[in-house]
C-alpha atoms as a PDB file:
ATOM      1  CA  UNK A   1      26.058   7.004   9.924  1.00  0.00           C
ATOM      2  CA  UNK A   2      26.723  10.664   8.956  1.00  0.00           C
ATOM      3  CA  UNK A   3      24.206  13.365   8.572  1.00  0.00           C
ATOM      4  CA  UNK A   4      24.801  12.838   4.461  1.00  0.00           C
ATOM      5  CA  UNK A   5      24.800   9.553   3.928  1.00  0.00           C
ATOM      6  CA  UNK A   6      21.241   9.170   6.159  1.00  0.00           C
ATOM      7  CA  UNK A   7      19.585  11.802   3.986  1.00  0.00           C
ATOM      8  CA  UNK A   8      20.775  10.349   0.846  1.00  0.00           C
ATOM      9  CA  UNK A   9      19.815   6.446   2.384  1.00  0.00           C
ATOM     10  CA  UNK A  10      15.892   8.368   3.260  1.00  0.00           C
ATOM     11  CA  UNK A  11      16.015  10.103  -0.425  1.00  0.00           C
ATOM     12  CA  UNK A  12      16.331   6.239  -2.093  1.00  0.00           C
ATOM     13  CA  UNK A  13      13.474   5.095   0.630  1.00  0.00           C
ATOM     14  CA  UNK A  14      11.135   8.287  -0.312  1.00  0.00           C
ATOM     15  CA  UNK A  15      11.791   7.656  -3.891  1.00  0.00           C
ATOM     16  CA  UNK A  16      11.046   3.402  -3.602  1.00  0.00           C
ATOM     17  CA  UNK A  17       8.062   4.764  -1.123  1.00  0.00           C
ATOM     18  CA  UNK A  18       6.463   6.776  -4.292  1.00  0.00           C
ATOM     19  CA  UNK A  19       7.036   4.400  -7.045  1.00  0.00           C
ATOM     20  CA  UNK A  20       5.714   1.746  -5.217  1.00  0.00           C
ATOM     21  CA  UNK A  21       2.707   4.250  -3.788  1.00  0.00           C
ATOM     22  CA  UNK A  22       1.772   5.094  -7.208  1.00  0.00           C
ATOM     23  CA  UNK A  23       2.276   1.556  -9.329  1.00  0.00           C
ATOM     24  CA  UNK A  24      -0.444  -0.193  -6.469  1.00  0.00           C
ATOM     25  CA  UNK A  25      -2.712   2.735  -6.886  1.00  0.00           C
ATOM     26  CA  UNK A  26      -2.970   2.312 -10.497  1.00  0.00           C
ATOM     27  CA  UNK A  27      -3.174  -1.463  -9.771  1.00  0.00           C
ATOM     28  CA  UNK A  28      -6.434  -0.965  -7.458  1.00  0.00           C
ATOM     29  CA  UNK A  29      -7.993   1.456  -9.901  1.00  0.00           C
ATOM     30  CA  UNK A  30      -7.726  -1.597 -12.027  1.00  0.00           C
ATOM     31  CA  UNK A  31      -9.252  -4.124  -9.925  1.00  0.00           C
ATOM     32  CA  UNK A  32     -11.771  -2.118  -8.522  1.00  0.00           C
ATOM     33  CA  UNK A  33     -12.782  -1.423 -12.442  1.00  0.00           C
ATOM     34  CA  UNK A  34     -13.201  -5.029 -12.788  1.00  0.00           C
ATOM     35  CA  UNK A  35     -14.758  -5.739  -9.861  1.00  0.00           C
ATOM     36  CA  UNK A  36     -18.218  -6.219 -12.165  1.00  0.00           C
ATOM     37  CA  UNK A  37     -16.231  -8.409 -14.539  1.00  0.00           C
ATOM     38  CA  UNK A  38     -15.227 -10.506 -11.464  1.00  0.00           C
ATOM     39  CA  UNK A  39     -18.465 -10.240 -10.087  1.00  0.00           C
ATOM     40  CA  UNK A  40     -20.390 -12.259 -12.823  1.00  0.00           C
ATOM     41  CA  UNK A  41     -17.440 -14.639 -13.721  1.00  0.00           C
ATOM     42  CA  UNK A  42     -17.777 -15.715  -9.767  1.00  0.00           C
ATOM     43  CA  UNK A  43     -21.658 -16.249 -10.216  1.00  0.00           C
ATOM     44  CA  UNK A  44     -21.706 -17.796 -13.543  1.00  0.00           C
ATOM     45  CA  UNK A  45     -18.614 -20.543 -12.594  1.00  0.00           C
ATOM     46  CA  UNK A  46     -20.580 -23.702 -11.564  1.00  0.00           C
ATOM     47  CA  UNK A  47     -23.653 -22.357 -11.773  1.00  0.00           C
ATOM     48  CA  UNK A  48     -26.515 -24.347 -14.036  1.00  0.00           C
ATOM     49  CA  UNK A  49     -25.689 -21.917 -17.245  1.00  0.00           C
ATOM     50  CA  UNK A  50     -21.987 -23.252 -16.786  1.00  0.00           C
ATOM     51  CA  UNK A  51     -22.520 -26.652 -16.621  1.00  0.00           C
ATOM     52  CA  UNK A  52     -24.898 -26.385 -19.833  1.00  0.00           C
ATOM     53  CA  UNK A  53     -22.345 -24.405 -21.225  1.00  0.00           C
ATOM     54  CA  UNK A  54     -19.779 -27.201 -20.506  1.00  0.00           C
ATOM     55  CA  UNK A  55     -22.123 -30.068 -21.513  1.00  0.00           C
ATOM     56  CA  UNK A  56     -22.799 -28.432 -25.121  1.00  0.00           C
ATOM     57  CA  UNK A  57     -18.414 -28.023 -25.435  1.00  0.00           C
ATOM     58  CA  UNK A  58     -18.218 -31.322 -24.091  1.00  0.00           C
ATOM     59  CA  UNK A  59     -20.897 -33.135 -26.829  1.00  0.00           C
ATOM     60  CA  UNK A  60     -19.241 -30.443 -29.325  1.00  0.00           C
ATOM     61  CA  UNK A  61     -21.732 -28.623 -30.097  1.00  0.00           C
ATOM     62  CA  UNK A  62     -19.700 -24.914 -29.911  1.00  0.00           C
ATOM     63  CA  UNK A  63     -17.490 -23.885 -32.640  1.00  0.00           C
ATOM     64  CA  UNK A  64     -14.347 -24.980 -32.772  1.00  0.00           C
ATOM     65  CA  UNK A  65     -12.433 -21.706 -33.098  1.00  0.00           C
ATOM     66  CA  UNK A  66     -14.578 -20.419 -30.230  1.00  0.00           C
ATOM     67  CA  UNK A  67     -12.346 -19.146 -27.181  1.00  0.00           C
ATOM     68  CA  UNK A  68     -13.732 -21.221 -24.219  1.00  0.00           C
ATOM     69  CA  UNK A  69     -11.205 -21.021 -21.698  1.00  0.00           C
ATOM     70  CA  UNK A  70     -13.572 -19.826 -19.052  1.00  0.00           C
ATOM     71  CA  UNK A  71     -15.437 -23.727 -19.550  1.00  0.00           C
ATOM     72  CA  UNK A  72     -12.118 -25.515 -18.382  1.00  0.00           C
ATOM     73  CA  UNK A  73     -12.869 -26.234 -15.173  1.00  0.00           C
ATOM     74  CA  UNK A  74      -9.230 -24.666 -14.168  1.00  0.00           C
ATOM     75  CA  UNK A  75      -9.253 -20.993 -15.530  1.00  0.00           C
ATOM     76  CA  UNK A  76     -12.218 -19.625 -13.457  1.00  0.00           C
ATOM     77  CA  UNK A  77     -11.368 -21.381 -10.114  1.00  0.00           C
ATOM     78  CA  UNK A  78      -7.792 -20.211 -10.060  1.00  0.00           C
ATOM     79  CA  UNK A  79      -8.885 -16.666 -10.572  1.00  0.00           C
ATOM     80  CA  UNK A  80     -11.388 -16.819  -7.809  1.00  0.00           C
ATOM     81  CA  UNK A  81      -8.848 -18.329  -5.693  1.00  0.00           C
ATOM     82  CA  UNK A  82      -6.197 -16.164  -6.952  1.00  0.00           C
ATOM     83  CA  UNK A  83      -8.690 -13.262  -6.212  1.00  0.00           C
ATOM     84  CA  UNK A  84      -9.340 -14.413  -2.746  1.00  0.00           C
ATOM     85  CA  UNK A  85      -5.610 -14.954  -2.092  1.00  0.00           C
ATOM     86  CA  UNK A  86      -4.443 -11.445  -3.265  1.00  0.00           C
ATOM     87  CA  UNK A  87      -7.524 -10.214  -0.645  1.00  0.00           C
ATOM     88  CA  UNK A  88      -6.009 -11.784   2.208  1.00  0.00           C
ATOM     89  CA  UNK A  89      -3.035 -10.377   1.417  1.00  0.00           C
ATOM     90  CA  UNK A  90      -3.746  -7.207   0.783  1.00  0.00           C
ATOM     91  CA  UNK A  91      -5.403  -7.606   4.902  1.00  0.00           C
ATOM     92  CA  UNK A  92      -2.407  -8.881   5.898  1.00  0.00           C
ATOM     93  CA  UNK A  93      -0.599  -5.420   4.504  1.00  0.00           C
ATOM     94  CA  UNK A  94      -2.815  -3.293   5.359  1.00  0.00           C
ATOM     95  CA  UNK A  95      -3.346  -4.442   9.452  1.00  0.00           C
ATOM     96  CA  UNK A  96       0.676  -4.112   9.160  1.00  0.00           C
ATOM     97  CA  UNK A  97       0.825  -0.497   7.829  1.00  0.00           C
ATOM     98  CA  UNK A  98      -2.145   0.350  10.327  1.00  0.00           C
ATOM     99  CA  UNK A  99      -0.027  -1.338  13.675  1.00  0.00           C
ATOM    100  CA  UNK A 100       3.477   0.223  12.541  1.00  0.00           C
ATOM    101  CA  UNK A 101       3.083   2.989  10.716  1.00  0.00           C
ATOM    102  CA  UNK A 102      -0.145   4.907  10.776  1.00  0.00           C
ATOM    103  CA  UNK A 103      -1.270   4.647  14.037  1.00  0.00           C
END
């Protein structure tokens, strides 16, 4: 590979490098900003309160047009796991960049 064609191959890596850089930056300001969100959806999902909660939706007692997607027994799990998931991956990249790049 010539001299030009290597610089112009590292430009298109710098440039993929950056966007990439900058898009999961934004992306962790964002979790870490709902990390309290998280926090009490994790305590409150099968707690006593839930199950209440689910009880009075169940013997419909809530109001119909009341959003109540966080009583399906579905919605909250798969965050948490979805949560824990994206954690382990985020491990998995990091113990990478630390072993073949930054060290």
């Amino acid at each position: 590979m010539d001299r030009i064609t290597r610089i112009k191959k590292m430009e298109e890596c710098l440039n993929v490098s950056e966007k990439a850089l900058d898009r999961a930056t934004e992306a962790l300001d964002e979790l870490e900003k709902s990390m309290k969100a998280f926090d009490k959806l994790s305590k409150y999902y099968g707690s006593t309160l839930w199950m209440s909660d689910f009880e009075a939706d169940e013997a419909g007692k809530l109001p119909e047009d009341l959003k109540r997607g966080v009583l399906s027994e579905d919605a909250a799990y798969n965050v948490i796991v979805g949560y824990r998931d994206m954690t382990v991956r985020m491990m998995r990249i990091a113990a990478t960049l630390t072993e073949n790049v930054l060290m």
